[in-house]
N, C-alpha and C. Protein backbone atom coordinates (compact mmCIF):
# COMPACT_ATOMS: atom_id res chain seq x y z
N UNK A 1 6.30 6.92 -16.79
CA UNK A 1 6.10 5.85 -15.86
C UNK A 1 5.80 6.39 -14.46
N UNK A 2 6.48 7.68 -14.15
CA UNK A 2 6.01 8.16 -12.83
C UNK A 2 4.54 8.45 -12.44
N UNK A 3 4.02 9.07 -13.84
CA UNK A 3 2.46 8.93 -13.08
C UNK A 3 1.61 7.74 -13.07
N UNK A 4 2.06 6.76 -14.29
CA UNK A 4 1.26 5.46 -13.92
C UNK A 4 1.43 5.03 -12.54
N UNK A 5 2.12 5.45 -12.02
CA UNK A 5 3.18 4.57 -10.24
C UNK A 5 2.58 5.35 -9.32
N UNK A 6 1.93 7.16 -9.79
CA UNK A 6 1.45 7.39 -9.10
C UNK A 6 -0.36 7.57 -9.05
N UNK A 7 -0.89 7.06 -10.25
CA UNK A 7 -1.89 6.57 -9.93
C UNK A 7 -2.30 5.13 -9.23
N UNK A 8 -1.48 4.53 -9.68
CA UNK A 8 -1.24 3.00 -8.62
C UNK A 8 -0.62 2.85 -7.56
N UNK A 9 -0.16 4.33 -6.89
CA UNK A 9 0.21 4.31 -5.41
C UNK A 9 -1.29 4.80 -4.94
N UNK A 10 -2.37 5.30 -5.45
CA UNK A 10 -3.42 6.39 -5.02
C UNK A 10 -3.96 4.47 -4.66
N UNK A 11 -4.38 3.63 -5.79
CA UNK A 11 -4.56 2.45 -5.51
C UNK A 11 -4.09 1.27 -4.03
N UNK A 12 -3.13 1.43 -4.72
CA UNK A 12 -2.12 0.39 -4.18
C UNK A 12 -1.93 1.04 -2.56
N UNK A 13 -2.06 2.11 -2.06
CA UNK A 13 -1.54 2.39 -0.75
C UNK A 13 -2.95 2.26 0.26
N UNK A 14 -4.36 2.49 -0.49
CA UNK A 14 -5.57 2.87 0.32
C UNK A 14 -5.67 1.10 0.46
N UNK A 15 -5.15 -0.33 -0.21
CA UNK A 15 -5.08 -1.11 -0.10
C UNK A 15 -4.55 -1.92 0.90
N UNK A 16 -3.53 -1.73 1.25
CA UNK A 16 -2.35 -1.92 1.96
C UNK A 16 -2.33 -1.62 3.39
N UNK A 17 -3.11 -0.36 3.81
CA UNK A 17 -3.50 0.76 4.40
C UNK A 17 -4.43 0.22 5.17
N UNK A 18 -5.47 -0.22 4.78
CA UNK A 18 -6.65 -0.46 5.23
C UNK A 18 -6.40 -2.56 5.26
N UNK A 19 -5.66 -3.09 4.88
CA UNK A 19 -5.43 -4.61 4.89
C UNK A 19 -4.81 -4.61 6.36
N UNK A 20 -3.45 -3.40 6.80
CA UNK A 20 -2.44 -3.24 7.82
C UNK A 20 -3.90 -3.00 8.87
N UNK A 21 -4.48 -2.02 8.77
CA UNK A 21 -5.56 -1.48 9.86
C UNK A 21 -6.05 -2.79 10.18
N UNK A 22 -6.75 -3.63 9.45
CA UNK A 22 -7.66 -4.87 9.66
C UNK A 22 -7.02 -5.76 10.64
N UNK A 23 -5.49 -5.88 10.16
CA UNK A 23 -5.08 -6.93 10.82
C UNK A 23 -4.55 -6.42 11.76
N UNK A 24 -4.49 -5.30 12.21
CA UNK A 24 -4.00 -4.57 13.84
C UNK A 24 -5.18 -4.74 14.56
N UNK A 25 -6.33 -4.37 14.20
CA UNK A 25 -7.87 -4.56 14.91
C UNK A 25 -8.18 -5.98 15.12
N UNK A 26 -7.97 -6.79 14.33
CA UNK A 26 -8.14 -8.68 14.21
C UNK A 26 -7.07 -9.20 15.15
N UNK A 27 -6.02 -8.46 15.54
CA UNK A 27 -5.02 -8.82 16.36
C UNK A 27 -5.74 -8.11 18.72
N UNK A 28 -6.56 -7.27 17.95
CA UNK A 28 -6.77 -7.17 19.45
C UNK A 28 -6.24 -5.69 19.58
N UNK A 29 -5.11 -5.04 18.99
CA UNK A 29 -4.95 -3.86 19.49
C UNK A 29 -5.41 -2.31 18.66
N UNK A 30 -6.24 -2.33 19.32
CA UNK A 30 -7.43 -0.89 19.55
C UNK A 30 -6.95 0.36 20.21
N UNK A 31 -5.27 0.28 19.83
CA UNK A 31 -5.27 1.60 20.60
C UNK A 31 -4.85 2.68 19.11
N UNK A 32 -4.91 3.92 19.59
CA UNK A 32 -4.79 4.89 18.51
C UNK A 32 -3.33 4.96 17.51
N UNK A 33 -2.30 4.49 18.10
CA UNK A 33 -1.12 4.85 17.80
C UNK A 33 -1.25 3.73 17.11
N UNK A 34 -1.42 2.43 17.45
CA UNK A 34 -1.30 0.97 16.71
C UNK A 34 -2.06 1.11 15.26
N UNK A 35 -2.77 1.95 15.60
CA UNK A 35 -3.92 1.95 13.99
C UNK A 35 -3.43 2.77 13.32
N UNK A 36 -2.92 3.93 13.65
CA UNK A 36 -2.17 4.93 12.97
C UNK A 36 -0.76 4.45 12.30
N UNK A 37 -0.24 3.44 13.12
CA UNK A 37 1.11 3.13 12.86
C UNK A 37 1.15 1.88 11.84
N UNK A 38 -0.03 1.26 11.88
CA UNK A 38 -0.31 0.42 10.84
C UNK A 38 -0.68 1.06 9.33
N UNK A 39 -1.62 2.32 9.81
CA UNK A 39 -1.71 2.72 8.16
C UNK A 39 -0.55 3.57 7.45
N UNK A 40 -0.08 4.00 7.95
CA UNK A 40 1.33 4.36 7.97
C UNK A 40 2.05 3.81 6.95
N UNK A 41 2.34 2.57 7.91
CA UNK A 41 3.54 1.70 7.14
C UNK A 41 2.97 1.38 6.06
N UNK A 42 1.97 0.87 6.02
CA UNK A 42 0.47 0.76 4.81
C UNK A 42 1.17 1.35 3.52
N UNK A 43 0.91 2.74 4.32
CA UNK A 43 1.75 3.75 2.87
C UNK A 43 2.88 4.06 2.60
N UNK A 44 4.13 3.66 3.17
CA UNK A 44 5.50 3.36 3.15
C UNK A 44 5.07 2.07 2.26
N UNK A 45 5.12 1.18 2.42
CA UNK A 45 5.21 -0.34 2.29
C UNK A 45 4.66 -0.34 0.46
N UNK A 46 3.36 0.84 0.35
CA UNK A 46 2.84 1.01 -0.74
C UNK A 46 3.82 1.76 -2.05
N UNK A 47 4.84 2.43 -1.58
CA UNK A 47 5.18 3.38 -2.61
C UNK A 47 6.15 2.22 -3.56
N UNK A 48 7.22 1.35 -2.86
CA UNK A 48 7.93 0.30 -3.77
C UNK A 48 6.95 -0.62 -4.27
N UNK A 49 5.91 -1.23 -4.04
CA UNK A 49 4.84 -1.58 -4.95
C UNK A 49 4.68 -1.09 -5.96
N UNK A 50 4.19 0.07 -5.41
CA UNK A 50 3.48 0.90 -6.83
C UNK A 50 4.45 0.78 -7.66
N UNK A 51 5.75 1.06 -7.91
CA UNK A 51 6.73 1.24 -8.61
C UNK A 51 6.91 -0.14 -9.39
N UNK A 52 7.14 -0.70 -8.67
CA UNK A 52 7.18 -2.43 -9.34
C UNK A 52 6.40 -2.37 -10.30
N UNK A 53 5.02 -2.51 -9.73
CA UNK A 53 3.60 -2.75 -10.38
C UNK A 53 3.59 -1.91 -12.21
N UNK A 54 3.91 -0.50 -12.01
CA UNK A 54 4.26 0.39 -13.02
C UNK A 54 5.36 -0.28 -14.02
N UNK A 55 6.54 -0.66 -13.53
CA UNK A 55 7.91 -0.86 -14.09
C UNK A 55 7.07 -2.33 -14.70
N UNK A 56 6.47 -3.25 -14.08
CA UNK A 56 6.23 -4.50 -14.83
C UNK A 56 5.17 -4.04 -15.88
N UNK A 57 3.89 -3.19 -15.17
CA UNK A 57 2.90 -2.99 -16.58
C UNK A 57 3.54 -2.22 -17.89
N UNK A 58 4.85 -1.11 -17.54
CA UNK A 58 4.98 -0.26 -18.54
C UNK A 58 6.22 -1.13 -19.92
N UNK A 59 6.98 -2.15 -19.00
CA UNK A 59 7.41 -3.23 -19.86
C UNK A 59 6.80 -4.30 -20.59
N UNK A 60 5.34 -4.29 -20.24
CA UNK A 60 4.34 -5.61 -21.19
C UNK A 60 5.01 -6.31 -20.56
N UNK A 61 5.32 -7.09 -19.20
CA UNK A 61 5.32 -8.21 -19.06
C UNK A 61 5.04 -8.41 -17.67
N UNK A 62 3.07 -8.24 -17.57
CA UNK A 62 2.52 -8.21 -16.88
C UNK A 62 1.87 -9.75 -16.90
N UNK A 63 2.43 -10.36 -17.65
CA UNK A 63 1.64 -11.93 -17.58
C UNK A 63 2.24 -12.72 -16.17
């Protein structure tokens, strides 16, 4: 299950990552640290996902 979680963190974080960036830029702040600190958390925020995501597909009860 760990590498399914970690092919769906490779997923799941460039997602998250780049959704956090959008909405720091759509919010107005353009400075370096704000964009950095958004993709960041992006990929914090991504790793208990991934895990979920894994733990529900590797149990079949992804419906």
């Amino acid at each position: 299950m760990i590498r399914l979680a970690a092919i769906l963190y490779s997923l799941i974080s460039t997602a998250l990552a780049g959704s956090a960036v959008i909405a720091v830029l759509s919010a107005g702040l353009v400075s370096t640290m704000a964009i950095v600190s958004a993709a960041a958390a992006g990929f914090v925020v991504a790793a208990p996902v991934s895990w979920l995501v894994a733990r529900r597909l590797y149990q079949g009860n992804a419906s």
